[in-house]
N, C-alpha and C. Protein backbone atom coordinates (compact mmCIF):
# COMPACT_ATOMS: atom_id res chain seq x y z
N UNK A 1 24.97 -21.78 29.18
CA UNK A 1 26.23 -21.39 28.59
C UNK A 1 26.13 -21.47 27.06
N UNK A 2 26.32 -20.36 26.49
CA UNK A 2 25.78 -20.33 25.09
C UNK A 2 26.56 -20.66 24.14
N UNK A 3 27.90 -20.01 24.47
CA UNK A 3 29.33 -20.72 23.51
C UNK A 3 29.98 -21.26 23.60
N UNK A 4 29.56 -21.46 24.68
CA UNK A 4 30.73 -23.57 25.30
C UNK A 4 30.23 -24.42 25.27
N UNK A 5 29.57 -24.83 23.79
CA UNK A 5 29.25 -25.91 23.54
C UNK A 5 30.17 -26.34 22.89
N UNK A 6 30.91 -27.62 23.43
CA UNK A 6 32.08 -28.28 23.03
C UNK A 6 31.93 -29.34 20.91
N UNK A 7 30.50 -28.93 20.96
CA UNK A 7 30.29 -29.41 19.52
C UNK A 7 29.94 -28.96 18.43
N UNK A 8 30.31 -27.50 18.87
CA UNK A 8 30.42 -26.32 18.08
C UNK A 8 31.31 -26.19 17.25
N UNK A 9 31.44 -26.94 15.68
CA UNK A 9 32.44 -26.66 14.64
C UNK A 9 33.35 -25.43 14.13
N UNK A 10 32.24 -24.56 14.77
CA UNK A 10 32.70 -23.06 14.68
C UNK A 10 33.35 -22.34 14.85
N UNK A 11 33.72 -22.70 16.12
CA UNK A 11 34.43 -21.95 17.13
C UNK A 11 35.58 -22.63 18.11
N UNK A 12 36.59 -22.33 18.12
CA UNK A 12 37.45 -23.24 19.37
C UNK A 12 36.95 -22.87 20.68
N UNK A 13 37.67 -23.66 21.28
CA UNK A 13 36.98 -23.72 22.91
C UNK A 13 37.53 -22.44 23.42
N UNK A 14 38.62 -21.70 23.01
CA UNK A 14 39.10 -20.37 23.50
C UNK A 14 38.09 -19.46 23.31
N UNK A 15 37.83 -19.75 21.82
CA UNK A 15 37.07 -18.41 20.73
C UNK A 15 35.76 -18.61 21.82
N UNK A 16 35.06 -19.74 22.13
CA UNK A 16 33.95 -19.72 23.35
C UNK A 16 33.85 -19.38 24.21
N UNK A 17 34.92 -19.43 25.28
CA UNK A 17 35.30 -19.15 26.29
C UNK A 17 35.59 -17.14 26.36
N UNK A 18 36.02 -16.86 25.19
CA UNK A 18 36.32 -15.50 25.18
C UNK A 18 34.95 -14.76 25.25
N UNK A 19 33.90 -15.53 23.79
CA UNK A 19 32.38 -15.16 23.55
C UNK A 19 31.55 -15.11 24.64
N UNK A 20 31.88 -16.14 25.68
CA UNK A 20 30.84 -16.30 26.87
C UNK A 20 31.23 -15.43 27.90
N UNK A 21 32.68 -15.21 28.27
CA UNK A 21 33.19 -13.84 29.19
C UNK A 21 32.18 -12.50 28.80
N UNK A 22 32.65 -12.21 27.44
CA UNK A 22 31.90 -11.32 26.87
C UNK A 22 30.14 -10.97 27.15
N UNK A 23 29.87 -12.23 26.86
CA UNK A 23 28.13 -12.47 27.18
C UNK A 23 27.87 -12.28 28.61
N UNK A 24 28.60 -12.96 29.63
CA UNK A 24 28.18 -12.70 31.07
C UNK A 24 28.26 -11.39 31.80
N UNK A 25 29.41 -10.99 30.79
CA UNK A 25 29.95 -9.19 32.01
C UNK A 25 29.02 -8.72 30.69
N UNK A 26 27.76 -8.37 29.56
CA UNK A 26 27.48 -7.79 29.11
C UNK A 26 25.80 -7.98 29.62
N UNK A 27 25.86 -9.16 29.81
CA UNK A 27 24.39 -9.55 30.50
C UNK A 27 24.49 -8.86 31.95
N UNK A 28 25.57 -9.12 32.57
CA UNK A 28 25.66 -8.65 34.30
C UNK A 28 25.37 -6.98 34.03
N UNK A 29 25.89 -6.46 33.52
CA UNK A 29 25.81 -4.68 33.00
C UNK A 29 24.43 -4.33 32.81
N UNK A 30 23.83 -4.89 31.99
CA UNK A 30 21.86 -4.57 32.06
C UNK A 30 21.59 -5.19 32.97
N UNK A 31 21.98 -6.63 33.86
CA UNK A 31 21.02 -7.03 34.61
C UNK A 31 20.17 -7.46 34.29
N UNK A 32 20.47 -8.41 32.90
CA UNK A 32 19.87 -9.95 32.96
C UNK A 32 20.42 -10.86 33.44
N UNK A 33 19.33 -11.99 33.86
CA UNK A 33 20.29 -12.94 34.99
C UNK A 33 19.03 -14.02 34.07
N UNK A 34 18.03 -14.18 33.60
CA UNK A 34 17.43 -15.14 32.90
C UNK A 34 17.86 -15.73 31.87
N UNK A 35 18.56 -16.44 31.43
CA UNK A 35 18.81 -17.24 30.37
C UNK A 35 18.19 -16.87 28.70
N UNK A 36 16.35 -16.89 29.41
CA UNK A 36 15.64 -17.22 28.70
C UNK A 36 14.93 -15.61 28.11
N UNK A 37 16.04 -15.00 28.77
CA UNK A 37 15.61 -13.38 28.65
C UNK A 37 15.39 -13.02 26.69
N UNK A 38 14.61 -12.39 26.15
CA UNK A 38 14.68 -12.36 24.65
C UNK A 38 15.88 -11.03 24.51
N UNK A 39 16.41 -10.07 25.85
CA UNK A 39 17.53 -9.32 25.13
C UNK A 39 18.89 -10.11 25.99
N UNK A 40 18.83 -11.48 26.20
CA UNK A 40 20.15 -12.12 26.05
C UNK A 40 20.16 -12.40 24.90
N UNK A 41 19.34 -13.09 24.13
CA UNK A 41 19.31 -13.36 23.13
C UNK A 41 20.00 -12.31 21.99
N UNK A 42 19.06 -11.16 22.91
CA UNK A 42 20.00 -10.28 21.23
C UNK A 42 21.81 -9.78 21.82
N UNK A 43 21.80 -9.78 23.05
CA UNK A 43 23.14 -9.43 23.27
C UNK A 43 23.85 -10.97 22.67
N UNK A 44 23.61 -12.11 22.66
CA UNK A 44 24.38 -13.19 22.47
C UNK A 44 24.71 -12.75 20.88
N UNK A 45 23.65 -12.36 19.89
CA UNK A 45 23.67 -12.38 18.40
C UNK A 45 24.94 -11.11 18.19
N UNK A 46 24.64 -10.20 19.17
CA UNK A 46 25.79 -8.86 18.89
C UNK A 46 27.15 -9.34 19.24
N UNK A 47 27.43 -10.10 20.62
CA UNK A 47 28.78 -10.73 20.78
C UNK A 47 29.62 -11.53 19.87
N UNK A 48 28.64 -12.68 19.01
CA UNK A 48 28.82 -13.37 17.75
C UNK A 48 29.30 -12.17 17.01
N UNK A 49 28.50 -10.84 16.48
CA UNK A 49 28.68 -10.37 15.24
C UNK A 49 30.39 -9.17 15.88
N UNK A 50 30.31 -8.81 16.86
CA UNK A 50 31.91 -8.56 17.43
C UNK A 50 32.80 -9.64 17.10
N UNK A 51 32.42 -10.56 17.58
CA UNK A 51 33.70 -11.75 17.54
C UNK A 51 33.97 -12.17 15.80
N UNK A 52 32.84 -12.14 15.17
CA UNK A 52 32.94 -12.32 13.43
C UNK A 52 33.56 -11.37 12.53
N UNK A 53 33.60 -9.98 13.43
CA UNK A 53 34.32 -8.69 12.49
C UNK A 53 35.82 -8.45 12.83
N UNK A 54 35.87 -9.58 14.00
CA UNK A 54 37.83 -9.67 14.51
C UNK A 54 37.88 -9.37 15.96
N UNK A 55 37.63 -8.61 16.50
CA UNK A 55 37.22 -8.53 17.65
C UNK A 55 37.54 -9.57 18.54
N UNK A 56 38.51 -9.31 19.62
CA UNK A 56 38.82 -10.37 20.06
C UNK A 56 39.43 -9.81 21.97
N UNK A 57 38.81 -8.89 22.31
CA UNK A 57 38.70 -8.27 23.47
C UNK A 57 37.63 -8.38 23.94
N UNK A 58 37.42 -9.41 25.33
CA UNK A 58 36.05 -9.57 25.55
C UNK A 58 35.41 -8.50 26.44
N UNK A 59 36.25 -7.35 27.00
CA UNK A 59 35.90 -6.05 27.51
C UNK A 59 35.18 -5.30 26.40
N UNK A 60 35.75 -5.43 25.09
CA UNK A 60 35.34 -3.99 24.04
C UNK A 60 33.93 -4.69 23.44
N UNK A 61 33.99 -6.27 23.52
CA UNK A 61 33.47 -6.93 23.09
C UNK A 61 31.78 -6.62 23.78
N UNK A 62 31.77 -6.73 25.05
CA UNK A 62 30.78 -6.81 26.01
C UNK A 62 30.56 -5.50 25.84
N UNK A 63 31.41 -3.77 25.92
CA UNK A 63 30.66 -2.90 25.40
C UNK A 63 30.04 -2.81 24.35
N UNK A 64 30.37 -3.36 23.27
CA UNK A 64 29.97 -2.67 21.93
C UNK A 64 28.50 -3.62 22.40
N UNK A 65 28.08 -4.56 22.71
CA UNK A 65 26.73 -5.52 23.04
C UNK A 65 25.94 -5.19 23.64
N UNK A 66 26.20 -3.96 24.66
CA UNK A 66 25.77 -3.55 26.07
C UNK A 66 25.47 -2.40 25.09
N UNK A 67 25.98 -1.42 24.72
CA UNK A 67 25.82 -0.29 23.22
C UNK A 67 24.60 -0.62 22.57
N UNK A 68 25.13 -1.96 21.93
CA UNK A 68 23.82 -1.73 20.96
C UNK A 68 22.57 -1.96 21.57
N UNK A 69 22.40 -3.05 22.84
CA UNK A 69 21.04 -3.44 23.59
C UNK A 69 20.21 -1.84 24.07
N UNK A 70 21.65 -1.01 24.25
CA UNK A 70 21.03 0.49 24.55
C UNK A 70 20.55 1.22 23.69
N UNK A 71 20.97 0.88 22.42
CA UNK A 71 20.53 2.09 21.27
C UNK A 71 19.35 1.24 20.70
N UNK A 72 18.79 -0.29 20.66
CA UNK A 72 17.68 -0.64 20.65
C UNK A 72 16.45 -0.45 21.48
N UNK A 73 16.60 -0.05 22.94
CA UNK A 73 15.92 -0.29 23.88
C UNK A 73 15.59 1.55 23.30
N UNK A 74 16.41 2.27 23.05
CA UNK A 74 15.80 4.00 22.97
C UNK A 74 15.16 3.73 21.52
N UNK A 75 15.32 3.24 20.27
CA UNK A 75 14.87 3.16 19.25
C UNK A 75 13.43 2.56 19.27
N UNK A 76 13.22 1.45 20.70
CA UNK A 76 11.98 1.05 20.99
C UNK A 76 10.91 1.85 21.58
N UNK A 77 11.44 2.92 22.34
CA UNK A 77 10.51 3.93 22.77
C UNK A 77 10.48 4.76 21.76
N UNK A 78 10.93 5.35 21.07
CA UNK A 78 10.74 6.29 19.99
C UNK A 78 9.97 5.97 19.13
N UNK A 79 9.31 4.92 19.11
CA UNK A 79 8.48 3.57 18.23
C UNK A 79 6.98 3.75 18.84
N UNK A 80 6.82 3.71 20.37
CA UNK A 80 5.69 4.33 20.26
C UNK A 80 5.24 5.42 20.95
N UNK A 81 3.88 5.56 20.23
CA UNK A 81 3.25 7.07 20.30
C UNK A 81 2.68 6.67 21.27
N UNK A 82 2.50 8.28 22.30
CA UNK A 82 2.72 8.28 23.14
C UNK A 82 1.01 8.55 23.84
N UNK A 83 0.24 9.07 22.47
CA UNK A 83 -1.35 9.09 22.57
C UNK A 83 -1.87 8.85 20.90
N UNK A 84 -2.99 8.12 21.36
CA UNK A 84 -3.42 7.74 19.88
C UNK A 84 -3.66 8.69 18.58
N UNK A 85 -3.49 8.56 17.59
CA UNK A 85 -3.00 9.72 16.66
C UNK A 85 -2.09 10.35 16.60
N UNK A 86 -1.05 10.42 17.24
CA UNK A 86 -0.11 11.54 17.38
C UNK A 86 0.65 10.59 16.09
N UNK A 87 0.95 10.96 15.07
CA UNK A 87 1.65 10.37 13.35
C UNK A 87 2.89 11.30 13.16
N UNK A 88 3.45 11.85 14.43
CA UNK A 88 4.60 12.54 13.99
C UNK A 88 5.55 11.69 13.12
């Protein structure tokens, strides 16, 4: 549980509780279920940066997270070539 840590200065236990809704229905949507997954990680950093710009709908919240994990994951294939040399 990533934002219900009760010793988190940061955040109230709501503002956590809203962040972690967000994180679970955005993790459940790709179908991570590992904790230790490195794109929970980046969906957890995108839910933070929703919840920091005002954002306070953990539905719009969990899309815009689920969004960006998608427009990274196509930006990652476009990254590589597809046979050696090809320098388009």
């Amino acid at each position: 549980m990533t934002f219900l840590d009760t010793d988190n200065p940061n955040y109230s236990t709501a503002d956590g509780e809203l962040m972690q809704q967000a994180l679970d229905e955005a993790a459940s949507t790709l179908k991570i279920e590992d904790d230790n997954d490195p794109e929970r990680k980046t969906l957890e950093r995108f839910v933070r940066a929703a919840f920091i710009i005002g954002n306070r709908d953990a539905e719009a919240i969990a899309r815009f997270a689920v969004n960006a994990v998608l427009i990274r994951r196509k930006a990652a294939k476009g990254r590589i070539r597809p046979t050696p040399g090809n320098y388009r």
